[in-house]
Protein backbone atom coordinates (compact mmCIF):
# COMPACT_ATOMS: atom_id res chain seq x y z
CA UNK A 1 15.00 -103.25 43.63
CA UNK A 2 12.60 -101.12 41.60
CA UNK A 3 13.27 -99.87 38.35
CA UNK A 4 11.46 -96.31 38.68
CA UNK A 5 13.99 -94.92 36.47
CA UNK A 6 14.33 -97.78 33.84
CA UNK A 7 13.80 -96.96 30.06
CA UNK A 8 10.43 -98.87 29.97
CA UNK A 9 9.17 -96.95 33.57
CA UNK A 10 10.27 -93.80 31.50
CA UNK A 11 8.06 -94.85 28.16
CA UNK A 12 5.33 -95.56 30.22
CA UNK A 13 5.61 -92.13 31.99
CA UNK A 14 5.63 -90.43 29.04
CA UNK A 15 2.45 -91.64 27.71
CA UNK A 16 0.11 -89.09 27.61
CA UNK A 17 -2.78 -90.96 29.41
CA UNK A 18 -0.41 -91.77 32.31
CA UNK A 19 -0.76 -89.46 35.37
CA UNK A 20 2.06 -91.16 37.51
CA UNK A 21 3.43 -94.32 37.82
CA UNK A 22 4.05 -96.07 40.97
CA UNK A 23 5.74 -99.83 42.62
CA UNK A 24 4.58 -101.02 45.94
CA UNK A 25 6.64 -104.07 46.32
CA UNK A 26 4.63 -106.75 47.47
CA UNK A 27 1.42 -105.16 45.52
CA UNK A 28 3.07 -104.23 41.85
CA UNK A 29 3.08 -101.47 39.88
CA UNK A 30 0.76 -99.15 39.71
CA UNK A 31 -0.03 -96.71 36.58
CA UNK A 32 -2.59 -93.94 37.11
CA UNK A 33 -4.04 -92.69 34.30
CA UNK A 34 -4.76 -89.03 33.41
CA UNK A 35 -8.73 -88.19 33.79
CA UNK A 36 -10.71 -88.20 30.85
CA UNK A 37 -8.27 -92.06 29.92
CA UNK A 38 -9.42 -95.58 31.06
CA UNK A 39 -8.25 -99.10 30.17
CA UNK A 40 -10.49 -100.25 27.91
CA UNK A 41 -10.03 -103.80 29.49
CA UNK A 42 -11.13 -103.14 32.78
CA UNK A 43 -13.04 -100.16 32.96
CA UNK A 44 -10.66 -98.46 35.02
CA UNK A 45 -8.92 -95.58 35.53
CA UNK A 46 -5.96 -97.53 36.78
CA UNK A 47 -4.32 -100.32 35.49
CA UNK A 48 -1.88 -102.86 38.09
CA UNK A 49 0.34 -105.26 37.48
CA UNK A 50 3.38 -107.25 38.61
CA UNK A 51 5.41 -105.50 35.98
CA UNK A 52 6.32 -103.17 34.07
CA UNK A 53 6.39 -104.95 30.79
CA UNK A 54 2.71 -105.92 31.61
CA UNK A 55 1.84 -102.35 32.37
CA UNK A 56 3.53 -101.52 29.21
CA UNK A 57 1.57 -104.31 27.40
CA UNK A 58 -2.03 -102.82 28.87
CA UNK A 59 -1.38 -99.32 27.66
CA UNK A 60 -2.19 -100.96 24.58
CA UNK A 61 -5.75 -100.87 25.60
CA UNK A 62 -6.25 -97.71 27.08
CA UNK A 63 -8.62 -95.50 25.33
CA UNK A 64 -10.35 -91.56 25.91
CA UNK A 65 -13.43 -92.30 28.05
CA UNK A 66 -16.71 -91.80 26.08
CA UNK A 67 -18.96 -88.79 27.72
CA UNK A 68 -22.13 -90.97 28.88
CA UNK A 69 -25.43 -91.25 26.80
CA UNK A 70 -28.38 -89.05 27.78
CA UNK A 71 -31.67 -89.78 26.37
CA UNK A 72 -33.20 -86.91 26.01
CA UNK A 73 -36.61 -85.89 26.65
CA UNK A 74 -39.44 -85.83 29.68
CA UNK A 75 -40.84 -88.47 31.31
């Protein structure tokens, strides 16, 4: 049974870095994040895990993506 509409799969809906949230049985849950958000962790622009209190638990860690560095100048 999935818990799509559970409080905690509602908190972690709301967040505003979380695009949509998603549970593929066998493969976990799934939260995208919004573009210009990434999981600090992992690099990512997802984060995946077994469940939803662990998703909860990551979205501690998710952060605004930093623009890259250009150094400047010719070669």
């Amino acid at each position: 049974m999935t818990r799509m509409n559970s409080k905690l799969a509602q908190k972690i809906r709301a967040h505003p870095a979380v695009e949509s949230l998603e549970h593929e049985d066998e493969n976990g849950w799934w939260a995208y994040l919004r573009a210009g958000w990434i999981d600090g962790e992992s690099l990512c622009h997802v984060i995946r895990e077994d469940t939803l209190t662990e998703v909860s638990s990551k979205l501690r860690f998710v952060c605004r993506e930093q623009a890259p560095v250009t150094v400047g100048g010719a070669a």
